[in-house]
Protein backbone atom coordinates (compact mmCIF):
# COMPACT_ATOMS: atom_id res chain seq x y z
CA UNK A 1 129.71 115.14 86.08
CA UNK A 2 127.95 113.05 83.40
CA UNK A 3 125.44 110.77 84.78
CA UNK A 4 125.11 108.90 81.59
CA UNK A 5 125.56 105.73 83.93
CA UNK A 6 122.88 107.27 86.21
CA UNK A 7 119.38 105.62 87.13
CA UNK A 8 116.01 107.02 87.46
CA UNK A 9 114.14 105.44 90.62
CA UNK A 10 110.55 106.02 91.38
CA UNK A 11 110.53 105.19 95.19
CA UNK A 12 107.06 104.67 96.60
CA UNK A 13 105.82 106.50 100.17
CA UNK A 14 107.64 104.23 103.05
CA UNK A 15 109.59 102.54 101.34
CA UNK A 16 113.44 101.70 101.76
CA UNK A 17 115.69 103.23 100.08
CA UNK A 18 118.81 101.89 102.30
CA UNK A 19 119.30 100.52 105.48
CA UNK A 20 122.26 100.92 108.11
CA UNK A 21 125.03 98.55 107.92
CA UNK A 22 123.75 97.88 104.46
CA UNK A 23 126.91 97.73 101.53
CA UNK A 24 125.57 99.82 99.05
CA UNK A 25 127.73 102.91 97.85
CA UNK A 26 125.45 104.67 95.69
CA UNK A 27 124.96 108.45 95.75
CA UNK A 28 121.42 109.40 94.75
CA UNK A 29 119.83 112.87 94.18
CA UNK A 30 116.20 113.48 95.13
CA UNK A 31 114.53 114.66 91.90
CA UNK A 32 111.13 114.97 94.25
CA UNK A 33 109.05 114.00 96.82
CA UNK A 34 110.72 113.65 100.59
CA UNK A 35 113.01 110.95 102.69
CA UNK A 36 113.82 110.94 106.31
CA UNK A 37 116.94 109.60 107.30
CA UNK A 38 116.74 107.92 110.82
CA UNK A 39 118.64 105.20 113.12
CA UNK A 40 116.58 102.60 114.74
CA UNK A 41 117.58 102.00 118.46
CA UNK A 42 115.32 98.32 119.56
CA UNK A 43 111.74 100.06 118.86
CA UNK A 44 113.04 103.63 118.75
CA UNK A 45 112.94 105.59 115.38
CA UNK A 46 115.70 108.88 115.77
CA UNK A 47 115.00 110.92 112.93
CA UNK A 48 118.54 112.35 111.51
CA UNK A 49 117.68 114.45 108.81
CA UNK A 50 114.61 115.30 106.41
CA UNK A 51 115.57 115.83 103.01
CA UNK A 52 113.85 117.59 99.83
CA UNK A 53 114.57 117.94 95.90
CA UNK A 54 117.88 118.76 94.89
CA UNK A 55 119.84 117.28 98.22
CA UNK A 56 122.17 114.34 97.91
CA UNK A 57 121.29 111.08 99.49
CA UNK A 58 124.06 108.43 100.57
CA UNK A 59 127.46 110.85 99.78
CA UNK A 60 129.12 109.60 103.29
CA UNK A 61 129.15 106.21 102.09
CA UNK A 62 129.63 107.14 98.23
CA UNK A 63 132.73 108.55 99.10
CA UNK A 64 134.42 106.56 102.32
CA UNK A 65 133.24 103.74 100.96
CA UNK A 66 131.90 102.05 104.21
CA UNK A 67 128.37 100.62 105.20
CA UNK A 68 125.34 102.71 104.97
CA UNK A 69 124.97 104.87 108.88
CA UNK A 70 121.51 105.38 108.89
CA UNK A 71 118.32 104.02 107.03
CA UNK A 72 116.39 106.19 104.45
CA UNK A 73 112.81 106.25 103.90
CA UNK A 74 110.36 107.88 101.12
CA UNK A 75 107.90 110.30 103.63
CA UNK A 76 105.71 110.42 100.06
CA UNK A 77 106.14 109.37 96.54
CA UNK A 78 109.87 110.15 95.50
CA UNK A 79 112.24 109.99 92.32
CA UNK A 80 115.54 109.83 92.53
CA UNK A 81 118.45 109.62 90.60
CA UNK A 82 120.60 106.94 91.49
CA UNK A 83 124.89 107.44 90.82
CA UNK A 84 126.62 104.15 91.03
CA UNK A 85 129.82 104.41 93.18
CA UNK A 86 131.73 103.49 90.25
CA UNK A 87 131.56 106.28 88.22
CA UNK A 88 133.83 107.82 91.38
CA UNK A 89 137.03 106.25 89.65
CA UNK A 90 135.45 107.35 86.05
CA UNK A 91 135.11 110.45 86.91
CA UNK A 92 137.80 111.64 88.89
CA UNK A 93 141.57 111.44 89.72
CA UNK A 94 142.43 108.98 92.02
CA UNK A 95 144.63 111.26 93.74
CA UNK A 96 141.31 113.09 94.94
CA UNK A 97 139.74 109.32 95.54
């Protein structure tokens, strides 16, 4: 896929990326650096997931999509590369959409 539509994002240690329930459909791809993905419950932080360079971030809600299901945030100094949702429909046949 051509990401000539794609977007470099320096993300700063805890920061946001996304948070749950949010509408935002991007896909992103972590260049570097780390992001835990985690659900907040009142107080409660339940980490989901820990991911590193070269793993997709936000592909459930890229491709369904719905809301964002969890909320993403930088563990250290990260840069991503950000795929807007609508290069889905650009890209490929909307049989496969």
């Amino acid at each position: 896929m051509s990401m000539t539509n794609s977007l470099h994002i320096d993300l700063k240690k805890d920061s946001v990326l996304c948070h749950e329930d949010e509408h935002d459909n991007s896909l992103y791809i972590v260049e570097s650096g780390s992001l835990l993905v985690c659900l907040r419950k009142g107080t409660q932080i339940i980490p989901i997931a820990y991911l590193g360079k070269g793993e997709f971030v936000g592909e459930l809600s890229f491709f369904d999509n719905e809301d964002r299901s969890a909320n993403i945030i930088a563990l250290e100094d990260c840069k991503l590369t950000k795929i807007p949702q609508a290069q889905l429909t650009e890209k490929f046949p909307s049989w496969l959409i």
